[in-house]
PDB file of N, CA and C in Angstrom:
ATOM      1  N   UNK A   1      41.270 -30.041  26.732  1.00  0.00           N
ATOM      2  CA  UNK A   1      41.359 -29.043  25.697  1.00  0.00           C
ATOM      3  C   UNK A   1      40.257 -29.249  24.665  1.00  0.00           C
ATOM      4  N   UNK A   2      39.848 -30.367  24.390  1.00  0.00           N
ATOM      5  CA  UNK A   2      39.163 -30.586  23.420  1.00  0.00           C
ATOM      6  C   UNK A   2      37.847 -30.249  23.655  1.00  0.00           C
ATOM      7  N   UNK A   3      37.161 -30.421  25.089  1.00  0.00           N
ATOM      8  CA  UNK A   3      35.961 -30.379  25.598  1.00  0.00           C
ATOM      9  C   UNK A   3      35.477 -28.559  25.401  1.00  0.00           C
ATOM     10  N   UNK A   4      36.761 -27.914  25.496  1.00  0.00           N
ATOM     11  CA  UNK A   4      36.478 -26.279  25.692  1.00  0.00           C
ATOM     12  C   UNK A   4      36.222 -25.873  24.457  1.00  0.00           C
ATOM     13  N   UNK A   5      37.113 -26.487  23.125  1.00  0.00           N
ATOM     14  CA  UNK A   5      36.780 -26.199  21.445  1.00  0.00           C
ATOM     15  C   UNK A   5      34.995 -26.686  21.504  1.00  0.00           C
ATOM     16  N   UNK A   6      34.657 -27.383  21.666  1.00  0.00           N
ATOM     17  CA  UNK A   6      33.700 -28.168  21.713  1.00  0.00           C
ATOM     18  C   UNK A   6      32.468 -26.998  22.349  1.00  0.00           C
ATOM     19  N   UNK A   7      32.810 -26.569  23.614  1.00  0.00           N
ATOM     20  CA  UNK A   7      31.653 -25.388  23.980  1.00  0.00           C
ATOM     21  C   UNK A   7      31.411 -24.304  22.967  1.00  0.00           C
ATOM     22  N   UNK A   8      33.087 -24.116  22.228  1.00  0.00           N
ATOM     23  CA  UNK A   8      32.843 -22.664  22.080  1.00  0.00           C
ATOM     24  C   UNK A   8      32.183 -22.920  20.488  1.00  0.00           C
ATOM     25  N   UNK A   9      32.397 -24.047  19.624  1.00  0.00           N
ATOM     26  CA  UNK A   9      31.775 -24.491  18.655  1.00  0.00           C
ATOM     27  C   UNK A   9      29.792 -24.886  18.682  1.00  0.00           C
ATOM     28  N   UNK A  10      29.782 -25.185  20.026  1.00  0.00           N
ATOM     29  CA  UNK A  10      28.177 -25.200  20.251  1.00  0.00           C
ATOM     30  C   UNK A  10      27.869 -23.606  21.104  1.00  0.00           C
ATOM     31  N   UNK A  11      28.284 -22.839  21.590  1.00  0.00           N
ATOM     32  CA  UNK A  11      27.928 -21.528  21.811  1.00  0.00           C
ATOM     33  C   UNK A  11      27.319 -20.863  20.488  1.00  0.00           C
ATOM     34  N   UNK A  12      28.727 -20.950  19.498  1.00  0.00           N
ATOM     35  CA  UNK A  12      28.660 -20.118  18.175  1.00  0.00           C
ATOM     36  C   UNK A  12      27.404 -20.736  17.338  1.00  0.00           C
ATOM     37  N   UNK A  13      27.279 -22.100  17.537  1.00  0.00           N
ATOM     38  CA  UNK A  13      25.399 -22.838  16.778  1.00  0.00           C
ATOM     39  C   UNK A  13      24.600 -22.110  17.388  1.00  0.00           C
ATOM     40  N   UNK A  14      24.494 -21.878  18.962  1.00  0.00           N
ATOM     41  CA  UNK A  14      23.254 -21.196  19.050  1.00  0.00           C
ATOM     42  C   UNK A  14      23.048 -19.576  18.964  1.00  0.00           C
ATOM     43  N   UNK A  15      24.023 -19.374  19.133  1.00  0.00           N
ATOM     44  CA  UNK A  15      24.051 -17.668  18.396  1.00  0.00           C
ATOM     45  C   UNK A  15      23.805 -17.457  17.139  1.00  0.00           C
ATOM     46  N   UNK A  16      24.422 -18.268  15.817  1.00  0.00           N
ATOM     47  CA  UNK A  16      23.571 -18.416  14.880  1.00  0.00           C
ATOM     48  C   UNK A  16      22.009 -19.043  14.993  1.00  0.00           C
ATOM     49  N   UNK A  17      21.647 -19.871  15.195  1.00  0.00           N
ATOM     50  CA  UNK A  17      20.485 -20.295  15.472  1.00  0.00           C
ATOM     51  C   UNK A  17      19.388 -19.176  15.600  1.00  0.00           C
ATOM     52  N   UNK A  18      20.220 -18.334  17.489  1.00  0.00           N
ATOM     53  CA  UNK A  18      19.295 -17.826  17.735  1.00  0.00           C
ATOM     54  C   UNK A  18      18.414 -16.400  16.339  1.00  0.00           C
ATOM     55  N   UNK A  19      19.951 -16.326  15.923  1.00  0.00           N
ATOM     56  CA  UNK A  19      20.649 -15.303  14.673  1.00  0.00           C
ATOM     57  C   UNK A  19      19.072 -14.977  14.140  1.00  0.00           C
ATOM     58  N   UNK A  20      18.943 -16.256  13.367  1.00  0.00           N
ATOM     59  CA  UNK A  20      18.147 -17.045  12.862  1.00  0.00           C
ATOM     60  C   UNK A  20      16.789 -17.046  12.983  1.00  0.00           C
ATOM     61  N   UNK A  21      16.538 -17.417  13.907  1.00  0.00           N
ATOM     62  CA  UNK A  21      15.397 -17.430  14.649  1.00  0.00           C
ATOM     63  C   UNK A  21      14.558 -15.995  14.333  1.00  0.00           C
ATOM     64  N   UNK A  22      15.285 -14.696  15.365  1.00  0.00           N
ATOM     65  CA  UNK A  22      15.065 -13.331  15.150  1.00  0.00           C
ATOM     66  C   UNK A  22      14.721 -12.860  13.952  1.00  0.00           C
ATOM     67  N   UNK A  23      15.750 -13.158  12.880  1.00  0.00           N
ATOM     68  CA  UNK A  23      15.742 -13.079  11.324  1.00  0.00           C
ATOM     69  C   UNK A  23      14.162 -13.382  10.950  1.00  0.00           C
ATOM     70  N   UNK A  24      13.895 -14.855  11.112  1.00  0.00           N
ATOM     71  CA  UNK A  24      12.532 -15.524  10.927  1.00  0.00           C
ATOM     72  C   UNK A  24      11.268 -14.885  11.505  1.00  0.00           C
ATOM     73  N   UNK A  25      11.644 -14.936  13.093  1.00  0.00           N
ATOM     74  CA  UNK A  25      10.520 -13.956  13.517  1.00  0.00           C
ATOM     75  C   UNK A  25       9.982 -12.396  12.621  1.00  0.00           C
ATOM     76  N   UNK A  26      10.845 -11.648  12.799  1.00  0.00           N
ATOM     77  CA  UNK A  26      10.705 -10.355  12.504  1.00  0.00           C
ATOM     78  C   UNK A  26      10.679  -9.750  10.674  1.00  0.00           C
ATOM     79  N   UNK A  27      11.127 -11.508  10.094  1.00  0.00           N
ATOM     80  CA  UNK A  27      10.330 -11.559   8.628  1.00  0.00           C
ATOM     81  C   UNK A  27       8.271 -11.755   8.752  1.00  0.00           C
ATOM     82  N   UNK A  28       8.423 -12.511   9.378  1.00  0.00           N
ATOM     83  CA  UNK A  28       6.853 -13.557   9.612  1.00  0.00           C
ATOM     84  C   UNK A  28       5.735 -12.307  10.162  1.00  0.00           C
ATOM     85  N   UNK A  29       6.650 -11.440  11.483  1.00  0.00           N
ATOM     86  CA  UNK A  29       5.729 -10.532  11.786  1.00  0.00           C
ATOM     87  C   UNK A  29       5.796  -9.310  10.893  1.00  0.00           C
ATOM     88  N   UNK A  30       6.478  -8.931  10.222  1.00  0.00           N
ATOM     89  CA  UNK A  30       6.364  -8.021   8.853  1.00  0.00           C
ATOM     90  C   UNK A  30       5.517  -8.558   8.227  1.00  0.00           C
ATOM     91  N   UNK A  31       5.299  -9.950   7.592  1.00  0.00           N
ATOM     92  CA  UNK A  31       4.454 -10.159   6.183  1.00  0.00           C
ATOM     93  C   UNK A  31       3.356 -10.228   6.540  1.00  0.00           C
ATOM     94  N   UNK A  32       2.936 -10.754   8.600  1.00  0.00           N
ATOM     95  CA  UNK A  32       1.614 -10.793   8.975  1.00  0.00           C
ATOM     96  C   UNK A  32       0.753  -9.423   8.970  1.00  0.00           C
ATOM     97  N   UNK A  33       1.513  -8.342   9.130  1.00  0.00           N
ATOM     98  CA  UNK A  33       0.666  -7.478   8.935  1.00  0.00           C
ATOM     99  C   UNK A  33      -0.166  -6.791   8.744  1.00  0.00           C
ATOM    100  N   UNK A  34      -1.523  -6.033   9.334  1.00  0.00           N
ATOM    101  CA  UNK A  34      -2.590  -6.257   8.635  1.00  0.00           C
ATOM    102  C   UNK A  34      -2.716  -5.160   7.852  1.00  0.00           C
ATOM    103  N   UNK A  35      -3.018  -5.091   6.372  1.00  0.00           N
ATOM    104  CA  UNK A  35      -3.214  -3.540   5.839  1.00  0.00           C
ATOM    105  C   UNK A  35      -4.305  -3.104   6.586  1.00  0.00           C
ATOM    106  N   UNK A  36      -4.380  -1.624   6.240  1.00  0.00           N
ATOM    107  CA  UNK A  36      -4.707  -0.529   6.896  1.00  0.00           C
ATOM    108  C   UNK A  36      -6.072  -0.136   5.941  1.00  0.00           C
ATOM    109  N   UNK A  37      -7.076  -0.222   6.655  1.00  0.00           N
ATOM    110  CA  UNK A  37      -8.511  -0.259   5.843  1.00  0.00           C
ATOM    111  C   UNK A  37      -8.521   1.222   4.991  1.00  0.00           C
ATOM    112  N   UNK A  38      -9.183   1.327   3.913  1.00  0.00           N
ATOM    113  CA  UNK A  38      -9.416   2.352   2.879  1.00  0.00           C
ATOM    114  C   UNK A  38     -10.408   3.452   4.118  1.00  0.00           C
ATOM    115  N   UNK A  39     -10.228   4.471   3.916  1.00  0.00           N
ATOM    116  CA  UNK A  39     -10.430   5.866   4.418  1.00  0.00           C
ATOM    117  C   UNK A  39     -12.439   5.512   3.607  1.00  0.00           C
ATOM    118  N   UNK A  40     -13.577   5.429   4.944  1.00  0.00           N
ATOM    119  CA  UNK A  40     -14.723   5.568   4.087  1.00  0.00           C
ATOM    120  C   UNK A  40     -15.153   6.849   3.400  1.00  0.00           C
ATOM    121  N   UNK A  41     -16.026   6.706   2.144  1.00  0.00           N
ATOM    122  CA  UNK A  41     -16.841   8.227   2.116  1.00  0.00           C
ATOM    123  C   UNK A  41     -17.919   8.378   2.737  1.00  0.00           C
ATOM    124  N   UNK A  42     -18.216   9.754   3.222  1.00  0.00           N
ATOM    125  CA  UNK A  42     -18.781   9.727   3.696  1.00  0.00           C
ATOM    126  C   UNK A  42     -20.181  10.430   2.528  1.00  0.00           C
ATOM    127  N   UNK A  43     -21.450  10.861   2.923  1.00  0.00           N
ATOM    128  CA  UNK A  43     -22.057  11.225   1.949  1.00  0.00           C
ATOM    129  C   UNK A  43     -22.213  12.825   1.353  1.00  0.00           C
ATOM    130  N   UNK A  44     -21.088  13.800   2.437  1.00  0.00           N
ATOM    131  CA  UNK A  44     -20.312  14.460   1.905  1.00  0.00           C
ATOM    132  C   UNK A  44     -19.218  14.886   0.734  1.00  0.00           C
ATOM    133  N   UNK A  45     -18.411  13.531   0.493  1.00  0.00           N
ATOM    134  CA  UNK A  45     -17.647  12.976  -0.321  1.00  0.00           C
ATOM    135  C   UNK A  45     -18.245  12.971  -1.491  1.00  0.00           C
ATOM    136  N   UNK A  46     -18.922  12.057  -1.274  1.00  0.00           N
ATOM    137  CA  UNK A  46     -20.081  11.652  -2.416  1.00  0.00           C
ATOM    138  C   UNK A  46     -20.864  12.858  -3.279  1.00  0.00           C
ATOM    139  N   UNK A  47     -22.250  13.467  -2.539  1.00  0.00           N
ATOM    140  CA  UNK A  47     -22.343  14.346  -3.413  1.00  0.00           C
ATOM    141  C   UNK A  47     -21.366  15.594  -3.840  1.00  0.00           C
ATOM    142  N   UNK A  48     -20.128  15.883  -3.014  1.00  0.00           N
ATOM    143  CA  UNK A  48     -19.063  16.829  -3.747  1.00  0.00           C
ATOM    144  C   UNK A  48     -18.606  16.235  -5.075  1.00  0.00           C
ATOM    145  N   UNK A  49     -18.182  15.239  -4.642  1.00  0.00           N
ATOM    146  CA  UNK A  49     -17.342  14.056  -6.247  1.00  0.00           C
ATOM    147  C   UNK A  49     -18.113  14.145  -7.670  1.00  0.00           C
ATOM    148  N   UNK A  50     -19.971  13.946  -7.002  1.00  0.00           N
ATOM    149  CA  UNK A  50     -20.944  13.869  -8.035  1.00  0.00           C
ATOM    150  C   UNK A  50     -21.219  15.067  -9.004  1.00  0.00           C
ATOM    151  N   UNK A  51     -21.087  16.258  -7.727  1.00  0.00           N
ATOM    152  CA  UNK A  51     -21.433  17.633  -8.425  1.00  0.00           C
ATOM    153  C   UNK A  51     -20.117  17.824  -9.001  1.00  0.00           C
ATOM    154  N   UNK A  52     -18.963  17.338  -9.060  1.00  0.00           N
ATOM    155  CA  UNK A  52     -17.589  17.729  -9.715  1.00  0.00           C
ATOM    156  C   UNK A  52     -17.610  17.375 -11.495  1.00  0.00           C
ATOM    157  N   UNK A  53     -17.801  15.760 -11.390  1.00  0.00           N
ATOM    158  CA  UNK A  53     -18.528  15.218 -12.173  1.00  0.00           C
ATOM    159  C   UNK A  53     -19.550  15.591 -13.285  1.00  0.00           C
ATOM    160  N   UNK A  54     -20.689  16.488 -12.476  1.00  0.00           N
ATOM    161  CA  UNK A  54     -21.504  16.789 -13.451  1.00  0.00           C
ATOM    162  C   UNK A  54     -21.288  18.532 -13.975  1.00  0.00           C
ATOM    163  N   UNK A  55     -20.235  18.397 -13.173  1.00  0.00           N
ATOM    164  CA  UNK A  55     -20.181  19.931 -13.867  1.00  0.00           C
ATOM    165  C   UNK A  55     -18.865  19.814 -15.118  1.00  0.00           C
ATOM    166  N   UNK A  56     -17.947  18.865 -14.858  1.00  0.00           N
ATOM    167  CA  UNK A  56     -17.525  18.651 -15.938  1.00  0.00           C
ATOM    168  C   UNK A  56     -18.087  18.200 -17.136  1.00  0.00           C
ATOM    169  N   UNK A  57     -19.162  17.532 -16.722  1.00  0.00           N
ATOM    170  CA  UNK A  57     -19.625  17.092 -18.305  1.00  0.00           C
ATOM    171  C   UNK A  57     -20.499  18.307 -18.489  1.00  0.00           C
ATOM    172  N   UNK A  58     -20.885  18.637 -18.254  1.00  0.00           N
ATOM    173  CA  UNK A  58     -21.717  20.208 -18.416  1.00  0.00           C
ATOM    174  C   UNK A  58     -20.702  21.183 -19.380  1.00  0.00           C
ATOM    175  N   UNK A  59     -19.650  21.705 -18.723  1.00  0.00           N
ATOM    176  CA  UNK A  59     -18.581  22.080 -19.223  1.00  0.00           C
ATOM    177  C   UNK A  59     -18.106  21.201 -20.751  1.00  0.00           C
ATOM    178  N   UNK A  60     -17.751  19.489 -20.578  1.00  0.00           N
ATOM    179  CA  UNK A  60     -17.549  19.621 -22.147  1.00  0.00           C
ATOM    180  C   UNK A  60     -18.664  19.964 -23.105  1.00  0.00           C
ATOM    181  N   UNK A  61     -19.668  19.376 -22.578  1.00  0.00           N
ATOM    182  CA  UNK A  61     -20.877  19.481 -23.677  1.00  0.00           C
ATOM    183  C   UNK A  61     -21.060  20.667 -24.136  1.00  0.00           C
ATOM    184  N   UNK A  62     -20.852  21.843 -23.409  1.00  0.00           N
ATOM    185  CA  UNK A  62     -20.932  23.302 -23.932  1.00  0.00           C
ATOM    186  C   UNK A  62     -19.653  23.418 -24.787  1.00  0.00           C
ATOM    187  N   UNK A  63     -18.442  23.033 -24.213  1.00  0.00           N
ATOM    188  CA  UNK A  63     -17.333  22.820 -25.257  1.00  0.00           C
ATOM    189  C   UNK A  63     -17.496  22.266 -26.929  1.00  0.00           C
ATOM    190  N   UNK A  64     -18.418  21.224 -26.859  1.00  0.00           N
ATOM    191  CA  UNK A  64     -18.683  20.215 -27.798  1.00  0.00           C
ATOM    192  C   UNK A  64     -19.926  21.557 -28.637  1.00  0.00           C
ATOM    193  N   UNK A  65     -20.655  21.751 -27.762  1.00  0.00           N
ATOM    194  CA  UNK A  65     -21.742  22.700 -28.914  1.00  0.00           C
ATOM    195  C   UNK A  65     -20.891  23.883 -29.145  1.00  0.00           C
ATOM    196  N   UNK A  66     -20.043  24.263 -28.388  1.00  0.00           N
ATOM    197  CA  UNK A  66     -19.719  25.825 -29.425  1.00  0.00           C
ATOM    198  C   UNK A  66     -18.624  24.854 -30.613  1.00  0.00           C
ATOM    199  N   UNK A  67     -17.478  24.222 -29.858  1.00  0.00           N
ATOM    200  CA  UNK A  67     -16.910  23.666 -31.176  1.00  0.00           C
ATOM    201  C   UNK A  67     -17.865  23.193 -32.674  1.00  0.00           C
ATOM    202  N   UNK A  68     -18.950  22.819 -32.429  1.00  0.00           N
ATOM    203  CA  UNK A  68     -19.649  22.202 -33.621  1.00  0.00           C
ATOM    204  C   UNK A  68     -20.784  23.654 -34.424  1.00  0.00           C
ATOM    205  N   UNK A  69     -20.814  24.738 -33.537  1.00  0.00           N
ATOM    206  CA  UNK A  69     -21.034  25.631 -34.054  1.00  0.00           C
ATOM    207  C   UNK A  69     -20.287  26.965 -34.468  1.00  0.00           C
ATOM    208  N   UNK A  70     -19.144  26.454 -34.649  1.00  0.00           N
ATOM    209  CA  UNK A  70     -18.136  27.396 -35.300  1.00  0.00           C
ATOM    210  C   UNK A  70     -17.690  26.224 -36.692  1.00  0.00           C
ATOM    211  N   UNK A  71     -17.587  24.825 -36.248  1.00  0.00           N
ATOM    212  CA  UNK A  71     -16.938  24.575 -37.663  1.00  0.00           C
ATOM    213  C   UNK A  71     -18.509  23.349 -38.042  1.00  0.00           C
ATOM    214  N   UNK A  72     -19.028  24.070 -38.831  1.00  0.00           N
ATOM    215  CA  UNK A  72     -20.508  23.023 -39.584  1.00  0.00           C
ATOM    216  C   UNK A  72     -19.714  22.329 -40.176  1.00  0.00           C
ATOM    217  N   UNK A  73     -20.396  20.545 -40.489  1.00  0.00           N
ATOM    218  CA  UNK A  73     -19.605  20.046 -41.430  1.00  0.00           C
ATOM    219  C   UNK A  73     -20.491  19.509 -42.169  1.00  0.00           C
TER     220      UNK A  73
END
């Protein structure tokens, strides 16, 4: 009788164990992960972004001269 408590007490270790194990694995291969590289520009990107850019400052600066020519100080 005692020998059969005895299996079913080392069965239930390695089912936790294995429990365990899985747990560990499938943490380790989550954190290994490799991120996912940034999207390049291309030089499409680029001069669109640039001309966006300079047309905004174009835009305030005309903002900036009519504001300063309506109120003189």
């Amino acid at each position: 009788m005692r020998q059969q408590g005895t299996k079913m007490i080392g069965i239930y270790d390695r089912a936790v164990m294995a429990g365990m194990a899985m747990m560990l694995f499938g943490l380790v291969g989550c954190a290994t992960e490799t991120p996912k590289a940034a999207p390049s520009m291309t030089q499409d990107h680029v001069r669109e972004h640039s001309e966006q850019a300079f047309d905004k400052l174009k835009q305030e600066e005309k903002n900036r001269a009519a504001g300063s020519a309506l109120d003189p100080q």
